[in-house]
PDB file of N, CA and C in Angstrom:
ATOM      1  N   UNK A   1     144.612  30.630 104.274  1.00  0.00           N
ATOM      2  CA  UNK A   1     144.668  29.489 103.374  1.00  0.00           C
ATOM      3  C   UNK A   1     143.548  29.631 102.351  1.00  0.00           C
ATOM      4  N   UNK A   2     143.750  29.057 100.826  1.00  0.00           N
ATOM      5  CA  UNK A   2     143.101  29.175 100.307  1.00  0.00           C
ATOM      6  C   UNK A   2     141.834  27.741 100.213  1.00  0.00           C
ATOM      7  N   UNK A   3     141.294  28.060 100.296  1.00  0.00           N
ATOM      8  CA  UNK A   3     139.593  27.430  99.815  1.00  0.00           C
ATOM      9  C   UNK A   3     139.841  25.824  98.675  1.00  0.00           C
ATOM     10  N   UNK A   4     139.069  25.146  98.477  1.00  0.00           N
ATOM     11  CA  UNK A   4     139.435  24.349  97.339  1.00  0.00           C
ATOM     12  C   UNK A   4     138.446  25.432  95.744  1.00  0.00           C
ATOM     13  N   UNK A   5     137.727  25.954  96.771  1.00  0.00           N
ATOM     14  CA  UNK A   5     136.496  26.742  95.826  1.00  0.00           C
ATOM     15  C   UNK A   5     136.886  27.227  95.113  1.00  0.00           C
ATOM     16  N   UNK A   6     138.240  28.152  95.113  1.00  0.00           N
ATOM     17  CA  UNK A   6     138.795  29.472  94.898  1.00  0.00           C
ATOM     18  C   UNK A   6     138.896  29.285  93.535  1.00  0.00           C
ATOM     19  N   UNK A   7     138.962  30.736  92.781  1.00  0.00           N
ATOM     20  CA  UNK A   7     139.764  30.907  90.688  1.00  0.00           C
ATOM     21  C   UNK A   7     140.515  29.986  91.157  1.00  0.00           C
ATOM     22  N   UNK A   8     141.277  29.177  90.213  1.00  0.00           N
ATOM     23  CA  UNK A   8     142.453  28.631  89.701  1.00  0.00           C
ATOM     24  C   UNK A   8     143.615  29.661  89.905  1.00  0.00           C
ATOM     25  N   UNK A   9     142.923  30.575  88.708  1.00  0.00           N
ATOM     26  CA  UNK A   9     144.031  31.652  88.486  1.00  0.00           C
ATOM     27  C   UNK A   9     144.154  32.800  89.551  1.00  0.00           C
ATOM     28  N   UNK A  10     143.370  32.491  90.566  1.00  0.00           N
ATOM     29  CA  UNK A  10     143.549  33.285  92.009  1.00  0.00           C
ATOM     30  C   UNK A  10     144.763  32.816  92.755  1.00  0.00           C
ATOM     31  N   UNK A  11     144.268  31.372  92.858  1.00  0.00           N
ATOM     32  CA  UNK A  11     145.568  30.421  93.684  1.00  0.00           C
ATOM     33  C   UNK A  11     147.062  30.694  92.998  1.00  0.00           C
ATOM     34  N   UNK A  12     146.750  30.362  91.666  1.00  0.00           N
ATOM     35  CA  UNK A  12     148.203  30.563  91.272  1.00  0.00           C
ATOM     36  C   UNK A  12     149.489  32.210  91.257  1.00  0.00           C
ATOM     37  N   UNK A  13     147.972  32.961  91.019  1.00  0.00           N
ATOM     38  CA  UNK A  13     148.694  34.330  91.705  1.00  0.00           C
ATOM     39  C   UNK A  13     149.162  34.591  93.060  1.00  0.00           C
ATOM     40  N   UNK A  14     148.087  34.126  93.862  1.00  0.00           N
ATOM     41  CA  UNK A  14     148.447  33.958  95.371  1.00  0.00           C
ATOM     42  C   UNK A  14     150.239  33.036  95.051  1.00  0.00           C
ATOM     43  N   UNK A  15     150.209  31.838  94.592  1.00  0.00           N
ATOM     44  CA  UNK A  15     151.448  30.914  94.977  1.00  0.00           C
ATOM     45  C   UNK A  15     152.884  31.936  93.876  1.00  0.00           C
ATOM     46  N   UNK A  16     152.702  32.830  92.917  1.00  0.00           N
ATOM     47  CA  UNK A  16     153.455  33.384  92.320  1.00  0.00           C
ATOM     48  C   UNK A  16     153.902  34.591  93.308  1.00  0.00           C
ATOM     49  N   UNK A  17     152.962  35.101  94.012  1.00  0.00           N
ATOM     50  CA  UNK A  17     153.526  36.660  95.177  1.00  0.00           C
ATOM     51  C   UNK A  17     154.246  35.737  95.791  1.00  0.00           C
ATOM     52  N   UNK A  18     153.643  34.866  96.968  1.00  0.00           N
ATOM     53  CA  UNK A  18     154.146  34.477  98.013  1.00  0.00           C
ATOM     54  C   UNK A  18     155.766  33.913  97.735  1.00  0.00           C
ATOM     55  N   UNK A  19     156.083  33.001  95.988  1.00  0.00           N
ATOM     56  CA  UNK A  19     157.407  32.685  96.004  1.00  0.00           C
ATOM     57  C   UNK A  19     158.215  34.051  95.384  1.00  0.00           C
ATOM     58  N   UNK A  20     157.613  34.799  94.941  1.00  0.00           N
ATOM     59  CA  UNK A  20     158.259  36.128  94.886  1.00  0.00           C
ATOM     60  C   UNK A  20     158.901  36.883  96.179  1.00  0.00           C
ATOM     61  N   UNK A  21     158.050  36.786  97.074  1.00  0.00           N
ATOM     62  CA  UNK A  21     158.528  37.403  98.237  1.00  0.00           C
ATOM     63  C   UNK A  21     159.238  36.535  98.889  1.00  0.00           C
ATOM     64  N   UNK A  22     159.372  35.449  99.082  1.00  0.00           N
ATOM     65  CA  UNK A  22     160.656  34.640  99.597  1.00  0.00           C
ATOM     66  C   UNK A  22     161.789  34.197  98.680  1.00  0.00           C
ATOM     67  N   UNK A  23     161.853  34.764  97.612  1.00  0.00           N
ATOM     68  CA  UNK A  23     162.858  35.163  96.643  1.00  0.00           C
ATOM     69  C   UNK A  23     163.140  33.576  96.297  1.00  0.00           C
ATOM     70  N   UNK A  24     162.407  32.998  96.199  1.00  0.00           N
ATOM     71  CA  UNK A  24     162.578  31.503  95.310  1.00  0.00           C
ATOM     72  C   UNK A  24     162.184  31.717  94.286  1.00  0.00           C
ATOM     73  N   UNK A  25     163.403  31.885  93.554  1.00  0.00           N
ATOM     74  CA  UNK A  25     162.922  31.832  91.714  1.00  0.00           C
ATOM     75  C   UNK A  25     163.153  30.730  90.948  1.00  0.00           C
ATOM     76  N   UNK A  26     163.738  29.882  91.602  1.00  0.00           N
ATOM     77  CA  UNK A  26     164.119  28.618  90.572  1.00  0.00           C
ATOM     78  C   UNK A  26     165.346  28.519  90.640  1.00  0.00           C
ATOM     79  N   UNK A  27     166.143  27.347  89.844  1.00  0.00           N
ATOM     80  CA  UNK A  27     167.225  27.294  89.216  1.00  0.00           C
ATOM     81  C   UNK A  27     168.381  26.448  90.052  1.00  0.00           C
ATOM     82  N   UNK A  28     168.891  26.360  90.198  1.00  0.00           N
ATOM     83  CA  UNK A  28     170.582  25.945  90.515  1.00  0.00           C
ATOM     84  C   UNK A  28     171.256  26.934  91.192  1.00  0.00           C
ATOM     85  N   UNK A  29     171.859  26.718  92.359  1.00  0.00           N
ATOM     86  CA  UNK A  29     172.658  27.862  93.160  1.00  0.00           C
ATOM     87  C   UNK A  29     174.066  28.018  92.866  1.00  0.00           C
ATOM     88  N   UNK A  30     174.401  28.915  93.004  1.00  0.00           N
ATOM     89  CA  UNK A  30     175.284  29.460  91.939  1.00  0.00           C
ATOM     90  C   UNK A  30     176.606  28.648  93.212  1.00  0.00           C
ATOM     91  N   UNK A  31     177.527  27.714  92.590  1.00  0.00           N
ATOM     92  CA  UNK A  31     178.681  26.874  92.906  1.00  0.00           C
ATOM     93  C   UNK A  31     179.614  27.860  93.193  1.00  0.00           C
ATOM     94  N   UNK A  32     180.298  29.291  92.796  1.00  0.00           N
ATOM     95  CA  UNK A  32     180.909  29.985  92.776  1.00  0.00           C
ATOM     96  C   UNK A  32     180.142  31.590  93.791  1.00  0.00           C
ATOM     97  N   UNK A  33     180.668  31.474  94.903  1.00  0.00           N
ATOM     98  CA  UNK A  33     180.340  32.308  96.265  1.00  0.00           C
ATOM     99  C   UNK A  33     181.110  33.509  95.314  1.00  0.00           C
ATOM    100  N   UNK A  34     180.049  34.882  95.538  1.00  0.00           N
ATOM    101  CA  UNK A  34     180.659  36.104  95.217  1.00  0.00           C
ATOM    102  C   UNK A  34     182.109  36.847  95.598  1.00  0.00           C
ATOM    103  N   UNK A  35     182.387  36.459  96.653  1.00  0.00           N
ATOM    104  CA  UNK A  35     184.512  36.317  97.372  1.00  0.00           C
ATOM    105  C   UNK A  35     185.153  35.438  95.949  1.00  0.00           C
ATOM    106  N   UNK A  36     184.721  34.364  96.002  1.00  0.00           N
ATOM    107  CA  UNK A  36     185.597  33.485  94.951  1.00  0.00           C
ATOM    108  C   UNK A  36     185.706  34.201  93.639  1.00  0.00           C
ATOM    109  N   UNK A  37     184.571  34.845  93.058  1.00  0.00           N
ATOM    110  CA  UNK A  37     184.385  34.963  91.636  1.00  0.00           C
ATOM    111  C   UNK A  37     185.105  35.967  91.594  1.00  0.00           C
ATOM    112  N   UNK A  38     185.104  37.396  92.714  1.00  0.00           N
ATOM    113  CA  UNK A  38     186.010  38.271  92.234  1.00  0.00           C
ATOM    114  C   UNK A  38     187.508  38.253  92.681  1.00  0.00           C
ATOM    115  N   UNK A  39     187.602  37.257  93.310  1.00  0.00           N
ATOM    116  CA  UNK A  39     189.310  36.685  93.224  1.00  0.00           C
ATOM    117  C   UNK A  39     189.327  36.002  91.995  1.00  0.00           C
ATOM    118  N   UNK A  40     188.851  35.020  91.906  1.00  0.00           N
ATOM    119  CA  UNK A  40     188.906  34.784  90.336  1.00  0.00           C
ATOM    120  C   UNK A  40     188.986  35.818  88.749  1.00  0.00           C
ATOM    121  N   UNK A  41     188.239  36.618  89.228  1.00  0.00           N
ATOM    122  CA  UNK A  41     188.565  37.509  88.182  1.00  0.00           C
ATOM    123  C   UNK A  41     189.867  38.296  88.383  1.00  0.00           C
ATOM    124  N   UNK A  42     189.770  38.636  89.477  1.00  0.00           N
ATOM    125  CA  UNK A  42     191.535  39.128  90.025  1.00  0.00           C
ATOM    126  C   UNK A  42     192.733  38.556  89.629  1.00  0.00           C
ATOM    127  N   UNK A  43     192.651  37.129  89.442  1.00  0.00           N
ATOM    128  CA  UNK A  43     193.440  35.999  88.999  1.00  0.00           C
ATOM    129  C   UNK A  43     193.686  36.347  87.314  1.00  0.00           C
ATOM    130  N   UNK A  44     192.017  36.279  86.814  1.00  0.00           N
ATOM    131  CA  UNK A  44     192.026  36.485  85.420  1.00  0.00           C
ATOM    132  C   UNK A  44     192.942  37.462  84.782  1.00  0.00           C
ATOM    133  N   UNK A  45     192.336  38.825  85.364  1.00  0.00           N
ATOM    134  CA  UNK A  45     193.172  39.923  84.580  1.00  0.00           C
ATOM    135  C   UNK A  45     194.690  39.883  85.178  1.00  0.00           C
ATOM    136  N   UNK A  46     194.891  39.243  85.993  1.00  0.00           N
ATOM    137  CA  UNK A  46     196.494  39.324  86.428  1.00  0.00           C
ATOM    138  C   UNK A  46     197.361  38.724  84.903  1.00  0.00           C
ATOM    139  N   UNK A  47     196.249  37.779  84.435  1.00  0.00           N
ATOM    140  CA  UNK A  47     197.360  37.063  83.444  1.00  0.00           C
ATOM    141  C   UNK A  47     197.053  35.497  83.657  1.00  0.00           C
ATOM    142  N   UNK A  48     196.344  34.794  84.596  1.00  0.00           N
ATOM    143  CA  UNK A  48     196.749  33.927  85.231  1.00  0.00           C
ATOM    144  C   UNK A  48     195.508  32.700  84.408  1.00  0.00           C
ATOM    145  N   UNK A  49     196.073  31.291  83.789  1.00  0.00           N
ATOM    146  CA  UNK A  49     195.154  30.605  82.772  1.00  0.00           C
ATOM    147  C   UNK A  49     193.652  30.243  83.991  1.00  0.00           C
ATOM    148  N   UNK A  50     193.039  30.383  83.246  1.00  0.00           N
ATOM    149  CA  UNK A  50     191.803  29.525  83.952  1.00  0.00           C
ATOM    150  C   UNK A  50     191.213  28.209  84.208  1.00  0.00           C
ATOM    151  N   UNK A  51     192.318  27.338  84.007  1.00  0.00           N
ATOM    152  CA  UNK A  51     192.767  26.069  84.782  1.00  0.00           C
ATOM    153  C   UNK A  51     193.116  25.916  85.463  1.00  0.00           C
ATOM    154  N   UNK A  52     194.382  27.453  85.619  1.00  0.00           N
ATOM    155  CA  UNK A  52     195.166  27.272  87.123  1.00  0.00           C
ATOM    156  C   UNK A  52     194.707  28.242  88.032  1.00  0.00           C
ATOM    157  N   UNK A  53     193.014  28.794  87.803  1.00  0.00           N
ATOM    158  CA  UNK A  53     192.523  29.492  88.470  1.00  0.00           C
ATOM    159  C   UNK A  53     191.561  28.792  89.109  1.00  0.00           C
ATOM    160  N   UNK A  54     191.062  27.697  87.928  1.00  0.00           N
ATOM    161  CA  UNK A  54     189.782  26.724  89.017  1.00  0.00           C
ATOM    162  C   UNK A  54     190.740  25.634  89.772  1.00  0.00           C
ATOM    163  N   UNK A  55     191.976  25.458  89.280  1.00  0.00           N
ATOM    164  CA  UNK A  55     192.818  24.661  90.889  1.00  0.00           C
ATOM    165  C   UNK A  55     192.992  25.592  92.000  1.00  0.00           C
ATOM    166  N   UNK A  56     192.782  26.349  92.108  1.00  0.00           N
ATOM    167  CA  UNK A  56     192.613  27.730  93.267  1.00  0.00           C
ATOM    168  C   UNK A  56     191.619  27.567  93.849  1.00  0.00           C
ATOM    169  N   UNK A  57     190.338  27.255  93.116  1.00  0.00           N
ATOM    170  CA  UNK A  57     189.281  27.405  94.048  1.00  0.00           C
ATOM    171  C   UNK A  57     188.517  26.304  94.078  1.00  0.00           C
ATOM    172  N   UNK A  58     188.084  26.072  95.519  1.00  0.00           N
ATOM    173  CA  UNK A  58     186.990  25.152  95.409  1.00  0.00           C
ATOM    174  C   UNK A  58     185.410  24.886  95.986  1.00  0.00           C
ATOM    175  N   UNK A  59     185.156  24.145  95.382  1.00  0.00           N
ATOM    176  CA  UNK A  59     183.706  24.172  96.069  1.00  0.00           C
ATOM    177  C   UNK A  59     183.468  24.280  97.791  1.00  0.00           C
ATOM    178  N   UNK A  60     182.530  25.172  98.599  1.00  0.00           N
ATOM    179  CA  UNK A  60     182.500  24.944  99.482  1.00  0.00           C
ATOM    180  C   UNK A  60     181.299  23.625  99.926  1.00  0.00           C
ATOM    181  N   UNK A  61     180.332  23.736  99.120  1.00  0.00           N
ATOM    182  CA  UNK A  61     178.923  23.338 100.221  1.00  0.00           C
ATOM    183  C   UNK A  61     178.385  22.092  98.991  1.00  0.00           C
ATOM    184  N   UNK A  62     178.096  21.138  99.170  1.00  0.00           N
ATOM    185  CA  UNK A  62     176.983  20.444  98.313  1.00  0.00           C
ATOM    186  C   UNK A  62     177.516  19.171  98.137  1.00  0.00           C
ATOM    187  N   UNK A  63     177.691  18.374  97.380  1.00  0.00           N
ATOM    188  CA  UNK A  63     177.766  17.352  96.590  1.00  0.00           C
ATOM    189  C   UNK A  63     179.611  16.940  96.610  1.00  0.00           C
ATOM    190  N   UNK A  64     179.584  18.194  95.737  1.00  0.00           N
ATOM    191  CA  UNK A  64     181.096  18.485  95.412  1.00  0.00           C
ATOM    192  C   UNK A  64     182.038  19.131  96.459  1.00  0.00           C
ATOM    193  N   UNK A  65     181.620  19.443  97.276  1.00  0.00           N
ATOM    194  CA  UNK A  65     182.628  20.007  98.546  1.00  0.00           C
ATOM    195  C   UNK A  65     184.162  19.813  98.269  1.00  0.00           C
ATOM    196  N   UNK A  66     184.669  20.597  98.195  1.00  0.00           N
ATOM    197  CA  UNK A  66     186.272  20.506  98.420  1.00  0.00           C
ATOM    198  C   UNK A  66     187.047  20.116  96.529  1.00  0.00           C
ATOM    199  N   UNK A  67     185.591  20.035  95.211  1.00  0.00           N
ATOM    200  CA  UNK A  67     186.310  19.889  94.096  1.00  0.00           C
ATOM    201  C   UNK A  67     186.708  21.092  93.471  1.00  0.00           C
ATOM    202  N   UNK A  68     187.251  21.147  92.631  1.00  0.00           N
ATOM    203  CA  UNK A  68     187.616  22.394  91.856  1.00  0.00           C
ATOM    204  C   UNK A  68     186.505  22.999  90.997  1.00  0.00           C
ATOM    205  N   UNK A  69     185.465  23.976  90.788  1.00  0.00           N
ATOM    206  CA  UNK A  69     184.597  24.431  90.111  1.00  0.00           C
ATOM    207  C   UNK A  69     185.279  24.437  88.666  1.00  0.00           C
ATOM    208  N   UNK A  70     184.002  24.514  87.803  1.00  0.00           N
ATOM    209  CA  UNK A  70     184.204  25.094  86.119  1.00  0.00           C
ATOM    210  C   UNK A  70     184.167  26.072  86.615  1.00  0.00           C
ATOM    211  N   UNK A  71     185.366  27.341  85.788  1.00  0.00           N
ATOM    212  CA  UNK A  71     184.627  28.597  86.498  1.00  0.00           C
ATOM    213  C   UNK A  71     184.722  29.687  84.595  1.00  0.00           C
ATOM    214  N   UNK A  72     184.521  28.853  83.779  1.00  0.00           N
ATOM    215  CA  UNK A  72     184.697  29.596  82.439  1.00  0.00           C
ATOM    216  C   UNK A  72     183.370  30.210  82.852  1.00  0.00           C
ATOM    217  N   UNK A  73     181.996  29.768  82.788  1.00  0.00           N
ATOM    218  CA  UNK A  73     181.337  30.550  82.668  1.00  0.00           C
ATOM    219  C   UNK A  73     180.807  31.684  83.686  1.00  0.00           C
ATOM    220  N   UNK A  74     181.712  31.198  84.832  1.00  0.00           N
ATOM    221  CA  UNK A  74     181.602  32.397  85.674  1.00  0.00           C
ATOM    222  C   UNK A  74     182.513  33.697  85.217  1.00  0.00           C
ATOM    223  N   UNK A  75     183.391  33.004  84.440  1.00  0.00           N
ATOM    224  CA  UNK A  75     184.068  34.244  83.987  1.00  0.00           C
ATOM    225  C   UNK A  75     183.801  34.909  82.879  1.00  0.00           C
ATOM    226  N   UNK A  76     182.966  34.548  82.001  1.00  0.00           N
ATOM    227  CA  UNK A  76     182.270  34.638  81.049  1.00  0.00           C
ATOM    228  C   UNK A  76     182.019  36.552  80.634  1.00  0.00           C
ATOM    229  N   UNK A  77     182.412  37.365  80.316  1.00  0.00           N
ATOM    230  CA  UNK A  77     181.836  38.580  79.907  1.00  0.00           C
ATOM    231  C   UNK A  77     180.432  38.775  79.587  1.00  0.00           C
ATOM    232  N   UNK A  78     179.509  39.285  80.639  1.00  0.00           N
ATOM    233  CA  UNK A  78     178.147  39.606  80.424  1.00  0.00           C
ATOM    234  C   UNK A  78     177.976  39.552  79.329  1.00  0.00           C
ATOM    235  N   UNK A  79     176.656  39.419  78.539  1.00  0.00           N
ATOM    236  CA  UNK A  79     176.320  40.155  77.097  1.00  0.00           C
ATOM    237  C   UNK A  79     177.164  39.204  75.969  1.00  0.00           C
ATOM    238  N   UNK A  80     178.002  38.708  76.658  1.00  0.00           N
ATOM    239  CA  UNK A  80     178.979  37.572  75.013  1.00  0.00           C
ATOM    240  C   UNK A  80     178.232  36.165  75.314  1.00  0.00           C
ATOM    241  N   UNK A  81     178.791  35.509  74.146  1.00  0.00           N
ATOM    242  CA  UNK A  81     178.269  34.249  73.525  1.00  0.00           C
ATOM    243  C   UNK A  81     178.997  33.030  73.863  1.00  0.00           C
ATOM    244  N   UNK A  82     179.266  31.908  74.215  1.00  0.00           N
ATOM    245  CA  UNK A  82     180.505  31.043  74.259  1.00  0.00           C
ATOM    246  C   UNK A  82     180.004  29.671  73.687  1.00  0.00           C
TER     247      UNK A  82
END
């Protein structure tokens, strides 16, 4: 444990490794499980609209359990703009 004494900028390096190594980076967890997204894309290139691809799938875990995801920007082409 750290000290109250300690750099500032000691502690905060210390608290930047430690959430590095337990891979907490921030953000929002991704609503769309890696199984779903590449059936979804499977869906996509079949031909199939992406309305009647997010009535296909749904949320498993959270809030929304059991609704239909947005899934445009999961389908989104790396590197493009929308």
């Amino acid at each position: 444990m750290l000290s109250d004494e300690a750099d500032p900028e000691l502690i905060a390096a210390v608290r930047r490794t430690r959430r590095a190594k337990a891979a907490n980076h921030g953000g929002r967890p991704a609503v769309i499980d890696p199984d779903s997204l590449i059936y979804a894309r499977a869906l996509r290139d079949a031909g199939t609209p992406v309305p009647k691809i997010a009535g296909k799938l749904t949320i498993k875990t959270g809030n929304n359990a059991s609704h239909h995801p947005s899934v445009y920007r999961a389908l989104a082409v790396p590197g493009t703009t929308t």
